[in-house]
C-alpha atoms as a PDB file:
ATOM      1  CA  UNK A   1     -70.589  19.171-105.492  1.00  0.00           C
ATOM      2  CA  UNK A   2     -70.471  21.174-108.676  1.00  0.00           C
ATOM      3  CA  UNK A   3     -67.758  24.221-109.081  1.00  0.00           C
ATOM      4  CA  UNK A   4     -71.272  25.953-109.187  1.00  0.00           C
ATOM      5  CA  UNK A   5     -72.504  24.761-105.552  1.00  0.00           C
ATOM      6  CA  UNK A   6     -68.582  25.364-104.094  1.00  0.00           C
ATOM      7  CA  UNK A   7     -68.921  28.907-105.534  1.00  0.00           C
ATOM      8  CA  UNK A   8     -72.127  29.435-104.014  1.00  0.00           C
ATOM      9  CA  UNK A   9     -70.892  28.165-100.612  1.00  0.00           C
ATOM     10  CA  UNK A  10     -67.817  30.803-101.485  1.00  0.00           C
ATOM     11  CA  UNK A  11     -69.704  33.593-102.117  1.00  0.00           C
ATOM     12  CA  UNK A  12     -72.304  32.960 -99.278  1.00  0.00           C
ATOM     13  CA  UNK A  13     -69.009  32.790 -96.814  1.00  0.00           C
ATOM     14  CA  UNK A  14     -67.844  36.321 -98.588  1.00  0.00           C
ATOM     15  CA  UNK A  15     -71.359  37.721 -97.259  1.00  0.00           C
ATOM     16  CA  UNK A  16     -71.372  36.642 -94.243  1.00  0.00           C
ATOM     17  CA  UNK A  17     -67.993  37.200 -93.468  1.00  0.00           C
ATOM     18  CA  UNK A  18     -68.388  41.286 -95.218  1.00  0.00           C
ATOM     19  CA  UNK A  19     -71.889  41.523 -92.917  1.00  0.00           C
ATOM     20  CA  UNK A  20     -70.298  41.076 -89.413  1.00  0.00           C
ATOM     21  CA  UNK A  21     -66.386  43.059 -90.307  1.00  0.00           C
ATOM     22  CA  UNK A  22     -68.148  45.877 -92.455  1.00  0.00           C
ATOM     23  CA  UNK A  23     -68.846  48.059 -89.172  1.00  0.00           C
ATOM     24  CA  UNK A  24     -65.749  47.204 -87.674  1.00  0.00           C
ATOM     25  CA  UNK A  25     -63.679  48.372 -90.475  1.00  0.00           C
ATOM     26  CA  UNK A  26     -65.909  51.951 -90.607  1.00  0.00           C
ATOM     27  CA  UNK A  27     -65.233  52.430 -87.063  1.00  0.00           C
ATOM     28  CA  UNK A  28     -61.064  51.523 -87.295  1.00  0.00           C
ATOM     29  CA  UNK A  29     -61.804  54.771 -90.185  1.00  0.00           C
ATOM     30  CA  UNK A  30     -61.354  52.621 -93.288  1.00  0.00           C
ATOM     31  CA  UNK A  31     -63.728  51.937 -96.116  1.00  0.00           C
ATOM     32  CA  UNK A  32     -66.148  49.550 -95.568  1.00  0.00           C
ATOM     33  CA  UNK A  33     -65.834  48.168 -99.170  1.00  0.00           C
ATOM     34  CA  UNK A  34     -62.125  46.685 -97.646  1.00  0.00           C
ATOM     35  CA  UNK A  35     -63.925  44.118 -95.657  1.00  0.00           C
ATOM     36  CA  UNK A  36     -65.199  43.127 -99.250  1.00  0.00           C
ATOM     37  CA  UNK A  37     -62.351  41.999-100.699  1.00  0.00           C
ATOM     38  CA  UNK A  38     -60.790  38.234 -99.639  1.00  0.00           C
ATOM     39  CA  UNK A  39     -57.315  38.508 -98.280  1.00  0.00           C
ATOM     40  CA  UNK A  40     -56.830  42.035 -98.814  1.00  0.00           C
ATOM     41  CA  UNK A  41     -59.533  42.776 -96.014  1.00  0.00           C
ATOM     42  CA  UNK A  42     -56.841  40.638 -93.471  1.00  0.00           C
ATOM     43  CA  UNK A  43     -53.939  42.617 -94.878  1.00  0.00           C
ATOM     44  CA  UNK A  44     -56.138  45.803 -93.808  1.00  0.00           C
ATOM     45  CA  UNK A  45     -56.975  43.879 -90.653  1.00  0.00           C
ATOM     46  CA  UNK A  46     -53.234  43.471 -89.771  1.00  0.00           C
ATOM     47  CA  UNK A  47     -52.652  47.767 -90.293  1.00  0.00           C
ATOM     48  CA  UNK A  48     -56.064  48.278 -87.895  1.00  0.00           C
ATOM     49  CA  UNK A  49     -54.535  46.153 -85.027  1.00  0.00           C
ATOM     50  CA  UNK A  50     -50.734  47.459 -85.818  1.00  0.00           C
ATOM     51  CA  UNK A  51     -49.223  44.114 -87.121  1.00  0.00           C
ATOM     52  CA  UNK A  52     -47.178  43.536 -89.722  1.00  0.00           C
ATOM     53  CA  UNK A  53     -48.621  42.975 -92.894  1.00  0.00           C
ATOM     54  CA  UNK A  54     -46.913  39.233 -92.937  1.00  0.00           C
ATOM     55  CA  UNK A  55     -49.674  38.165 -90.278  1.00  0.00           C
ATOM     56  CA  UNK A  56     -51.725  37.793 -93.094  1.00  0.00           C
ATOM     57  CA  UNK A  57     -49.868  35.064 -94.329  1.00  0.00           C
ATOM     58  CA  UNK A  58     -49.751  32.748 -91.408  1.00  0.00           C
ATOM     59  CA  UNK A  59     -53.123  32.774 -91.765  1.00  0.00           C
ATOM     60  CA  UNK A  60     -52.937  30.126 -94.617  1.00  0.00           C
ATOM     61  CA  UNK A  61     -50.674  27.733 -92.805  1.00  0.00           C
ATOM     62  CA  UNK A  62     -52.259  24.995 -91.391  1.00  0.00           C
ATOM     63  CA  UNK A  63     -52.267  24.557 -87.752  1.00  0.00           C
ATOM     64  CA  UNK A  64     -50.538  27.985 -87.180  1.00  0.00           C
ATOM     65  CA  UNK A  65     -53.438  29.488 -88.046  1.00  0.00           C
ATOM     66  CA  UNK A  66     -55.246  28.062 -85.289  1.00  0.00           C
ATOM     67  CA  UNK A  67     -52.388  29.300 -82.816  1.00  0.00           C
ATOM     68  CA  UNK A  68     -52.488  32.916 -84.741  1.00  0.00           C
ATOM     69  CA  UNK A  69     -56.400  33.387 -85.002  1.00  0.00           C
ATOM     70  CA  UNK A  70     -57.150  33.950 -81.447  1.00  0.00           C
ATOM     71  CA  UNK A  71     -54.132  35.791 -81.046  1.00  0.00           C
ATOM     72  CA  UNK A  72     -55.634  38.378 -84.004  1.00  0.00           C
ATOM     73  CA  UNK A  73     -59.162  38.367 -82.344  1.00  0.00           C
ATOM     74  CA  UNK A  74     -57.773  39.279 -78.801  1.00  0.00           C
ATOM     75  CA  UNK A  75     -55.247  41.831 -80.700  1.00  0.00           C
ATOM     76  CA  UNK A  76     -58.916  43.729 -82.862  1.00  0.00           C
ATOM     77  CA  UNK A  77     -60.966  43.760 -79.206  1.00  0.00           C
ATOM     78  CA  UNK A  78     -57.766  45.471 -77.956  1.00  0.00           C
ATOM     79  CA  UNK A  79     -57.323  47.933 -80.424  1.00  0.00           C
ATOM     80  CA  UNK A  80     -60.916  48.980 -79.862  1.00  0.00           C
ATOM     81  CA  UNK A  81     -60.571  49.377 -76.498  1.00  0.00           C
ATOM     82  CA  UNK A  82     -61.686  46.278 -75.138  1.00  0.00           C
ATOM     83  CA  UNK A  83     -59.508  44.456 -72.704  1.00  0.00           C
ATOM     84  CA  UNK A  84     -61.926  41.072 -71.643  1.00  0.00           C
ATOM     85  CA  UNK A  85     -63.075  38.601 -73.939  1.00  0.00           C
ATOM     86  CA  UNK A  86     -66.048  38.267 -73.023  1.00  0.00           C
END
């Protein structure tokens, strides 16, 4: 693939990724534009569902992240008020 293609497949991630957090973010009372922004979105993330701000970087570490993802999702259905996950 050309750095072209990978930046499409980037920026079509970004979208997608801004499309389904966008509401989410309104309804926590921040800007939506926050959900925008790569990395700083899971820094904002981390203040919604009252983590430290570090979170953010155990994101990055491979095979932690796996451990810390779920922990985040169950952590946002929590913090708005839902307590099953399904």
């Amino acid at each position: 693939m050309t750095i072209f293609q990978w930046f499409l497949v980037f920026l079509t991630i970004q979208v997608i990724h801004f499309l389904g957090t966008w509401k989410l973010y309104q309804k926590a009372g921040r800007k939506s534009w926050e959900a925008a922004i790569p990395v700083y979105n899971a820094i904002i993330l981390m203040k919604i569902i009252n983590r430290p701000t570090w979170y953010t970087f155990l994101l990055f570490l491979p095979v932690i992240n796996l451990l810390i993802f779920p922990v985040i999702w169950v952590e946002t259905l929590r913090s708005f008020g839902k307590n099953s996950t399904l």
